[in-house]
PDB file of N, CA and C in Angstrom:
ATOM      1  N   UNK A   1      83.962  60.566 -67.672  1.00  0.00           N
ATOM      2  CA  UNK A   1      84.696  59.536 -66.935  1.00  0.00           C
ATOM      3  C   UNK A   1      85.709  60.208 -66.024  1.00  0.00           C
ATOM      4  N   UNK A   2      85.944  60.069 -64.919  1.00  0.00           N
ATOM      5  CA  UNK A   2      86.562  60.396 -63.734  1.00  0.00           C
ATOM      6  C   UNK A   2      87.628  58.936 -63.091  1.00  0.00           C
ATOM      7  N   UNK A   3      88.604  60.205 -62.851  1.00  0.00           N
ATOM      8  CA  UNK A   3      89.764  59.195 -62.594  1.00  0.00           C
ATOM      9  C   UNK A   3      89.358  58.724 -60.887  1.00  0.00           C
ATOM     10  N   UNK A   4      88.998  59.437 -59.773  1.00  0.00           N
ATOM     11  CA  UNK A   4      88.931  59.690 -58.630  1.00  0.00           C
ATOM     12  C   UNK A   4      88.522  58.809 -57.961  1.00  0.00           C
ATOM     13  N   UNK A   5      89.518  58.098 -57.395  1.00  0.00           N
ATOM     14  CA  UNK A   5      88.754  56.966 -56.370  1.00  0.00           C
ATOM     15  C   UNK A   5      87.791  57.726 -55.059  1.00  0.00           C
ATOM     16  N   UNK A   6      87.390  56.688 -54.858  1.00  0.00           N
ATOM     17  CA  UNK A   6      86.242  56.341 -54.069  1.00  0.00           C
ATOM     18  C   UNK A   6      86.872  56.136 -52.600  1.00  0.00           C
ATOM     19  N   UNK A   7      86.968  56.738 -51.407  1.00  0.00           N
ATOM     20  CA  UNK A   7      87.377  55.977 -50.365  1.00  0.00           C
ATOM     21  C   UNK A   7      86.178  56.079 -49.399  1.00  0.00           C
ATOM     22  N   UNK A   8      85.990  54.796 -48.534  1.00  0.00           N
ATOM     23  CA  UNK A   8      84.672  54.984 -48.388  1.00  0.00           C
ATOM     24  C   UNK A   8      85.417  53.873 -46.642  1.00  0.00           C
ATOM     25  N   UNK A   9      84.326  54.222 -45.370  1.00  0.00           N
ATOM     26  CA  UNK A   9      85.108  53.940 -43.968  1.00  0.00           C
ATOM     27  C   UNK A   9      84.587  52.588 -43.650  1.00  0.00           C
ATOM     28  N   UNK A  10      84.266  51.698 -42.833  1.00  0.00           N
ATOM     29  CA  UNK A  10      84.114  50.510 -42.375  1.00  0.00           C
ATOM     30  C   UNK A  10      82.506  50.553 -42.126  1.00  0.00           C
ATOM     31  N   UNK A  11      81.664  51.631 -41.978  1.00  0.00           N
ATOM     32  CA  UNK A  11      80.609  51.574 -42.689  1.00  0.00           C
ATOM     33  C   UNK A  11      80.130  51.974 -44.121  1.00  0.00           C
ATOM     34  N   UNK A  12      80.738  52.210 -44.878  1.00  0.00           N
ATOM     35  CA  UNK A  12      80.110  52.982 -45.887  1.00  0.00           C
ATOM     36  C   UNK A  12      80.172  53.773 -46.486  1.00  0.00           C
ATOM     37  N   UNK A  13      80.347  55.256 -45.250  1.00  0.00           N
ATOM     38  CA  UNK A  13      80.313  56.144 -45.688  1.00  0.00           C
ATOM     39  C   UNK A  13      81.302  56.963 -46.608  1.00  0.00           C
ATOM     40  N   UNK A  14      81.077  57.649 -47.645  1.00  0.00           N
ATOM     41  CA  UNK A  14      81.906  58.145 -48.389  1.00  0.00           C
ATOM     42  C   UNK A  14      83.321  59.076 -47.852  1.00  0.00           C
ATOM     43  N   UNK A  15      84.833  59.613 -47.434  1.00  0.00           N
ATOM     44  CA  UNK A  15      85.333  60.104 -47.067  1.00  0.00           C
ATOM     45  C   UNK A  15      85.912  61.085 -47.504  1.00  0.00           C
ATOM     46  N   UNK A  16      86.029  62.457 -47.872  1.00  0.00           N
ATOM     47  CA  UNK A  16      86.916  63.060 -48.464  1.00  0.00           C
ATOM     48  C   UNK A  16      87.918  64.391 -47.585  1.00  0.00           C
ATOM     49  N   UNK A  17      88.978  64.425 -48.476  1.00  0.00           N
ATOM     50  CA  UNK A  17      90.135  65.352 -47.454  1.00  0.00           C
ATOM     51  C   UNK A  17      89.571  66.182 -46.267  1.00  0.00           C
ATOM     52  N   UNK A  18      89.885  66.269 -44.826  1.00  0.00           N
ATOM     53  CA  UNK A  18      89.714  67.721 -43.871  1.00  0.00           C
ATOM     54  C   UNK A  18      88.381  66.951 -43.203  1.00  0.00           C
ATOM     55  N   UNK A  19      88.181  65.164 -43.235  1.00  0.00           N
ATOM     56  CA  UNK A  19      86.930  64.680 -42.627  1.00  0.00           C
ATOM     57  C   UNK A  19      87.765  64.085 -41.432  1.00  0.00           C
ATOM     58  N   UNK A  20      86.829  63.960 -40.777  1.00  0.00           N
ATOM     59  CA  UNK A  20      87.333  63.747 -39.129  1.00  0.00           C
ATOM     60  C   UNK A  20      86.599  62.262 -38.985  1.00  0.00           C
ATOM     61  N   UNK A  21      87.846  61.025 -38.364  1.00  0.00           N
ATOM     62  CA  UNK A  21      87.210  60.024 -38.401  1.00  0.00           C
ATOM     63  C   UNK A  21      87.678  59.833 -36.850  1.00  0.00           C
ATOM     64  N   UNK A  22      87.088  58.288 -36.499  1.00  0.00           N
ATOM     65  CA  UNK A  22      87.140  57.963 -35.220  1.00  0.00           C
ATOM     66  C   UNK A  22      87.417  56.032 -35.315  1.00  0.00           C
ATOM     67  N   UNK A  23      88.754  55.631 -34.549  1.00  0.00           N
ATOM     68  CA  UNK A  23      88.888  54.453 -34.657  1.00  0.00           C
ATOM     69  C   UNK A  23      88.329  53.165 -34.412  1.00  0.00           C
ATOM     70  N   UNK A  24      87.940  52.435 -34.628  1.00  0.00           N
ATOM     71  CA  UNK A  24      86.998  51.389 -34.113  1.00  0.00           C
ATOM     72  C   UNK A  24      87.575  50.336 -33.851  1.00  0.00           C
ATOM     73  N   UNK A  25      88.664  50.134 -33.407  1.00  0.00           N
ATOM     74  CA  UNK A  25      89.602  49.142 -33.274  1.00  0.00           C
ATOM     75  C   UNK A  25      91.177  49.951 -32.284  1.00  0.00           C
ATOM     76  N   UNK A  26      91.364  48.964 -31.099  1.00  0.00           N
ATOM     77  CA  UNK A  26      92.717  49.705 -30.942  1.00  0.00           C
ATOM     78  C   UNK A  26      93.514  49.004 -31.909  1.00  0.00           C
ATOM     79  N   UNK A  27      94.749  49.719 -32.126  1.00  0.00           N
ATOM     80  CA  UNK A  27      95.298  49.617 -33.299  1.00  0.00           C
ATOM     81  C   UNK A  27      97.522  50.073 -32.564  1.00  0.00           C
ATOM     82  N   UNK A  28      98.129  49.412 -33.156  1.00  0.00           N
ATOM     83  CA  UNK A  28      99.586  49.381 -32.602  1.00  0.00           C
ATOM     84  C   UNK A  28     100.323  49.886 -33.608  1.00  0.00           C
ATOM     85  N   UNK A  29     100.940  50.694 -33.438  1.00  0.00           N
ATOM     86  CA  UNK A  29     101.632  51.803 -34.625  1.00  0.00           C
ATOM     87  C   UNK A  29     103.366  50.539 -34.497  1.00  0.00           C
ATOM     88  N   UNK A  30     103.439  50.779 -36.190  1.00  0.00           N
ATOM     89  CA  UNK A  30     104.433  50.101 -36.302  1.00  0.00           C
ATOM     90  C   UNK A  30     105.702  50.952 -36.272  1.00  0.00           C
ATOM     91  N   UNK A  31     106.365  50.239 -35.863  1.00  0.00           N
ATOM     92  CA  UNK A  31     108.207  51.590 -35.652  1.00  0.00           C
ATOM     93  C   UNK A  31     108.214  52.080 -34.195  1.00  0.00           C
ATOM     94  N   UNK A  32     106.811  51.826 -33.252  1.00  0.00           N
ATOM     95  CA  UNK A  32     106.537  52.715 -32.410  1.00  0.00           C
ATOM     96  C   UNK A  32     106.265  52.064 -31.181  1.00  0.00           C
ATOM     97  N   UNK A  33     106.257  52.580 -29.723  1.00  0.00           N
ATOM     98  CA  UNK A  33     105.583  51.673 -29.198  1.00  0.00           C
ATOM     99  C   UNK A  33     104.284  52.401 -28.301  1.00  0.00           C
ATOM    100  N   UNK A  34     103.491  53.132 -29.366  1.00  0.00           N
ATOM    101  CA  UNK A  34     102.641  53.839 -29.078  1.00  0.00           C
ATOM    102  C   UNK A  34     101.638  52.747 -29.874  1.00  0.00           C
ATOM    103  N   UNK A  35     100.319  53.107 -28.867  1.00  0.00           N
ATOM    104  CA  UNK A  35      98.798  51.842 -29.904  1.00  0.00           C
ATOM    105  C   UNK A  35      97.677  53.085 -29.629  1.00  0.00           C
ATOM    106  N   UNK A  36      97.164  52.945 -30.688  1.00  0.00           N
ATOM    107  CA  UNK A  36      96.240  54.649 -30.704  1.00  0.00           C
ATOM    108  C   UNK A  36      95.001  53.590 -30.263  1.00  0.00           C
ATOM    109  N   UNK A  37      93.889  53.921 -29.593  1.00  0.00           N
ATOM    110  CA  UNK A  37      92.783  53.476 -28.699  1.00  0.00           C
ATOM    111  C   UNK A  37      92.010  53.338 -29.536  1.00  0.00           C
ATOM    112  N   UNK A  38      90.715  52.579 -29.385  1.00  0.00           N
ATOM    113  CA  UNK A  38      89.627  52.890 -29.730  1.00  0.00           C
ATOM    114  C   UNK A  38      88.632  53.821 -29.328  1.00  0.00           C
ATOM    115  N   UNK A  39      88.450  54.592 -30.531  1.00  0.00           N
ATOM    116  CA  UNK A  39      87.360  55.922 -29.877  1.00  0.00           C
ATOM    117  C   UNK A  39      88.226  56.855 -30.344  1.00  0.00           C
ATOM    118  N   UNK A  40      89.871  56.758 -30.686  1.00  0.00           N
ATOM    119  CA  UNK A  40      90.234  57.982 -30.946  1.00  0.00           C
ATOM    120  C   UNK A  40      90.188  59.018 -31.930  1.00  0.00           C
ATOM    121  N   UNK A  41      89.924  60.263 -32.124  1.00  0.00           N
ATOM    122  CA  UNK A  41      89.248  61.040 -33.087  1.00  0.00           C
ATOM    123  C   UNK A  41      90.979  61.404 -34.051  1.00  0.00           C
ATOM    124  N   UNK A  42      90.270  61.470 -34.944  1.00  0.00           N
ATOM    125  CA  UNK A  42      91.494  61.942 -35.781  1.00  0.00           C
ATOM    126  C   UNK A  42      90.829  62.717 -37.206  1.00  0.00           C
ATOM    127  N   UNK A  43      91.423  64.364 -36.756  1.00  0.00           N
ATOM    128  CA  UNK A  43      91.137  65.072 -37.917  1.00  0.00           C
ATOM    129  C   UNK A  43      92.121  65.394 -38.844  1.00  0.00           C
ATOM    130  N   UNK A  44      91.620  66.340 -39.779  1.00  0.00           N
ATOM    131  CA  UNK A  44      91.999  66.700 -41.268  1.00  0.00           C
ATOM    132  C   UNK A  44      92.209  65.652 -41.733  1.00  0.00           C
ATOM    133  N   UNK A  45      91.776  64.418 -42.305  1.00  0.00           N
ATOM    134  CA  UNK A  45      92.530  63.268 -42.901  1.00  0.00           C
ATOM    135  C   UNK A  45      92.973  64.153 -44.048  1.00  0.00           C
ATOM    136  N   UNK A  46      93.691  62.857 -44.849  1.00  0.00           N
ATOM    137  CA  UNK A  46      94.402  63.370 -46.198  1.00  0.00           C
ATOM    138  C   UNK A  46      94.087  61.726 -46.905  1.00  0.00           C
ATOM    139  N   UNK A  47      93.384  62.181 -48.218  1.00  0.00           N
ATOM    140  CA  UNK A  47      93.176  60.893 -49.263  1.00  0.00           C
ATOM    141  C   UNK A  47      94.449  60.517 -49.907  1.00  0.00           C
ATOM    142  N   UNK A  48      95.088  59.375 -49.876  1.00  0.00           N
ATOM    143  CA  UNK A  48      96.081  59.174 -50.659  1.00  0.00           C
ATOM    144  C   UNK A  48      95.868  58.820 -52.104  1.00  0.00           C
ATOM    145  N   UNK A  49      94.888  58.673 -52.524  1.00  0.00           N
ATOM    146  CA  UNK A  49      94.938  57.813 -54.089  1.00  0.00           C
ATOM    147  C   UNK A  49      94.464  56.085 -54.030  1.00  0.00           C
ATOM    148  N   UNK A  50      94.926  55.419 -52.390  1.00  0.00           N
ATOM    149  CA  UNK A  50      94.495  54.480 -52.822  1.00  0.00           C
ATOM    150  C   UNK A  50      92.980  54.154 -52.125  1.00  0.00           C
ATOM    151  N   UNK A  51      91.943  53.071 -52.563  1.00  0.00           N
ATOM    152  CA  UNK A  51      90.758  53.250 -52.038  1.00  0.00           C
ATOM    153  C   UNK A  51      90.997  52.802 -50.898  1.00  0.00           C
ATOM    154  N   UNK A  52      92.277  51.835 -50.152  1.00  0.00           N
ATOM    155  CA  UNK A  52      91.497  51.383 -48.698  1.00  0.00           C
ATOM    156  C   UNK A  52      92.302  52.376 -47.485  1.00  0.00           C
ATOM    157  N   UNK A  53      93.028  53.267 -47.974  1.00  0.00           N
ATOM    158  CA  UNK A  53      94.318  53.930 -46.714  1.00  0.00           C
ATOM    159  C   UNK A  53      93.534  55.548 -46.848  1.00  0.00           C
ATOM    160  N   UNK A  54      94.247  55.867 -45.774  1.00  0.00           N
ATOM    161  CA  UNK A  54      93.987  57.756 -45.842  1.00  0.00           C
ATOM    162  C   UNK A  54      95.132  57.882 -44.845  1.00  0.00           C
ATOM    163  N   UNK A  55      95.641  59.200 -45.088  1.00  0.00           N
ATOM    164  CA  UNK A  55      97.260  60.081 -43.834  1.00  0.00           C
ATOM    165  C   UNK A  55      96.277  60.676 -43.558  1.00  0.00           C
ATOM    166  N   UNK A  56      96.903  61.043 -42.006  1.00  0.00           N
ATOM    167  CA  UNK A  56      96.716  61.978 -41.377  1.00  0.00           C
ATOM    168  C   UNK A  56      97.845  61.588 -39.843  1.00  0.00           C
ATOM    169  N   UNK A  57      97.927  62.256 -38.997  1.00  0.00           N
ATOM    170  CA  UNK A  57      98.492  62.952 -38.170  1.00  0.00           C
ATOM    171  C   UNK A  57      97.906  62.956 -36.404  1.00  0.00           C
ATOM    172  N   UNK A  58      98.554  62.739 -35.613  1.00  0.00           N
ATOM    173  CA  UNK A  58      97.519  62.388 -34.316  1.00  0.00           C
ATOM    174  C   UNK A  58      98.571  63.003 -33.328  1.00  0.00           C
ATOM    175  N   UNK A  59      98.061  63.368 -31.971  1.00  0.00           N
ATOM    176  CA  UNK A  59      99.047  64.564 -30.932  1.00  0.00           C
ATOM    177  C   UNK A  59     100.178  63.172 -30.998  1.00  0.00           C
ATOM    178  N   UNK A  60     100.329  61.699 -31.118  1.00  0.00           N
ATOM    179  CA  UNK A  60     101.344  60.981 -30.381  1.00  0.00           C
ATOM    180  C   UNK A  60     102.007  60.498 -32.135  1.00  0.00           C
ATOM    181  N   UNK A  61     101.388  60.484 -32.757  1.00  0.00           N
ATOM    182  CA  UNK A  61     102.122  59.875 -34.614  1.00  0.00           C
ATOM    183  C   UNK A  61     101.957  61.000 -35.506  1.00  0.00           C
ATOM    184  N   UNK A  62     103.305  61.768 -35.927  1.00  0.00           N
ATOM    185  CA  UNK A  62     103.236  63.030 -37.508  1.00  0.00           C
ATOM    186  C   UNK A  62     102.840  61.305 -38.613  1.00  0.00           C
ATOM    187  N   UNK A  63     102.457  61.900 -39.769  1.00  0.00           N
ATOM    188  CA  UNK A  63     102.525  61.378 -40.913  1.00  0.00           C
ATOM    189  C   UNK A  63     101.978  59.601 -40.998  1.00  0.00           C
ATOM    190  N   UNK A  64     100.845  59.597 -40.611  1.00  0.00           N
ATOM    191  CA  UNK A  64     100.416  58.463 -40.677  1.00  0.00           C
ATOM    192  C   UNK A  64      99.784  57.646 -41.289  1.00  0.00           C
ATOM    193  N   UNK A  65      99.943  56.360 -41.912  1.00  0.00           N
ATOM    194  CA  UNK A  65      98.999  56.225 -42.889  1.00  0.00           C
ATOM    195  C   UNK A  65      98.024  55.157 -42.401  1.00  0.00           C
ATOM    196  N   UNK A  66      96.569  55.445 -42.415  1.00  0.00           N
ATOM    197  CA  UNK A  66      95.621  54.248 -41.495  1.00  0.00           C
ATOM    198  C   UNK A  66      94.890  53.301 -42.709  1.00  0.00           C
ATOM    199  N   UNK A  67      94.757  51.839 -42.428  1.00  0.00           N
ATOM    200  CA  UNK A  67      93.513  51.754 -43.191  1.00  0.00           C
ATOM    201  C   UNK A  67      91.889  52.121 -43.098  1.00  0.00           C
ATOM    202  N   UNK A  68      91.674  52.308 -43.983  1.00  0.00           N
ATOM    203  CA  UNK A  68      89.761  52.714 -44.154  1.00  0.00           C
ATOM    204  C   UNK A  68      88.957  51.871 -43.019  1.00  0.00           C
ATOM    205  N   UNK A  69      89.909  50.285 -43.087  1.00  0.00           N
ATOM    206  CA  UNK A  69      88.363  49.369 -42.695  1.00  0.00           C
ATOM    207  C   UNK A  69      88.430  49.724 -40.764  1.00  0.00           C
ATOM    208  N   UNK A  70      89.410  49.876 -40.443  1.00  0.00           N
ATOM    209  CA  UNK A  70      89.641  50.719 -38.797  1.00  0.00           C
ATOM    210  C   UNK A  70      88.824  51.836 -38.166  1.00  0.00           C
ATOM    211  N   UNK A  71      88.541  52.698 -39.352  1.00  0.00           N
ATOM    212  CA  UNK A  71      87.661  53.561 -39.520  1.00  0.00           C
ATOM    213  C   UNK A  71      86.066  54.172 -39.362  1.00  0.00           C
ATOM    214  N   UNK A  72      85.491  55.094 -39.023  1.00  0.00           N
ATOM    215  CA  UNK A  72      84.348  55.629 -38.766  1.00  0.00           C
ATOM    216  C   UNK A  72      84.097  57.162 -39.127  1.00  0.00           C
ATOM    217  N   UNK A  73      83.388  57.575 -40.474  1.00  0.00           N
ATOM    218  CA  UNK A  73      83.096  58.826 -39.902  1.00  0.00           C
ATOM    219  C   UNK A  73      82.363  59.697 -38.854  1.00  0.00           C
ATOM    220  N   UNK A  74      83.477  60.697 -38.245  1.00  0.00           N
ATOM    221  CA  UNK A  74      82.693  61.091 -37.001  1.00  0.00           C
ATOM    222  C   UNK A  74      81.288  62.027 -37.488  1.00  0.00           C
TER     223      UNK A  74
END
């Protein structure tokens, strides 16, 4: 028995740390008045623990946390 969630992207696919996804939705950063595009690539994610979020980091947001269902693996 394994503790390890599962995080898995807006198709399906399974995700784990250092995977490179791509947004499928523009999307408006809160605190900010930056909105990251659709299409935009974003590597190294980082799994947090929960199944629907992952951090990672983009040239315009440090420390970000996205949801899964926004998501695509590239």
């Amino acid at each position: 028995m394994t503790d390890e969630v599962i995080v898995k992207d807006s198709n399906g696919a399974e995700l784990a740390d250092g995977d490179a996804v791509t947004l499928i939705k523009d999307l408006k950063v809160k605190g900010t008045s930056e909105t990251l595009k659709r299409g935009t690539l974003v590597k190294n994610i980082r799994l947090t623990g929960k199944p629907g979020e992952i951090e990672c980091s983009t040239k315009q947001v440090k420390g970000l946390v996205l949801r899964t269902e926004f998501l695509k693996k590239a």
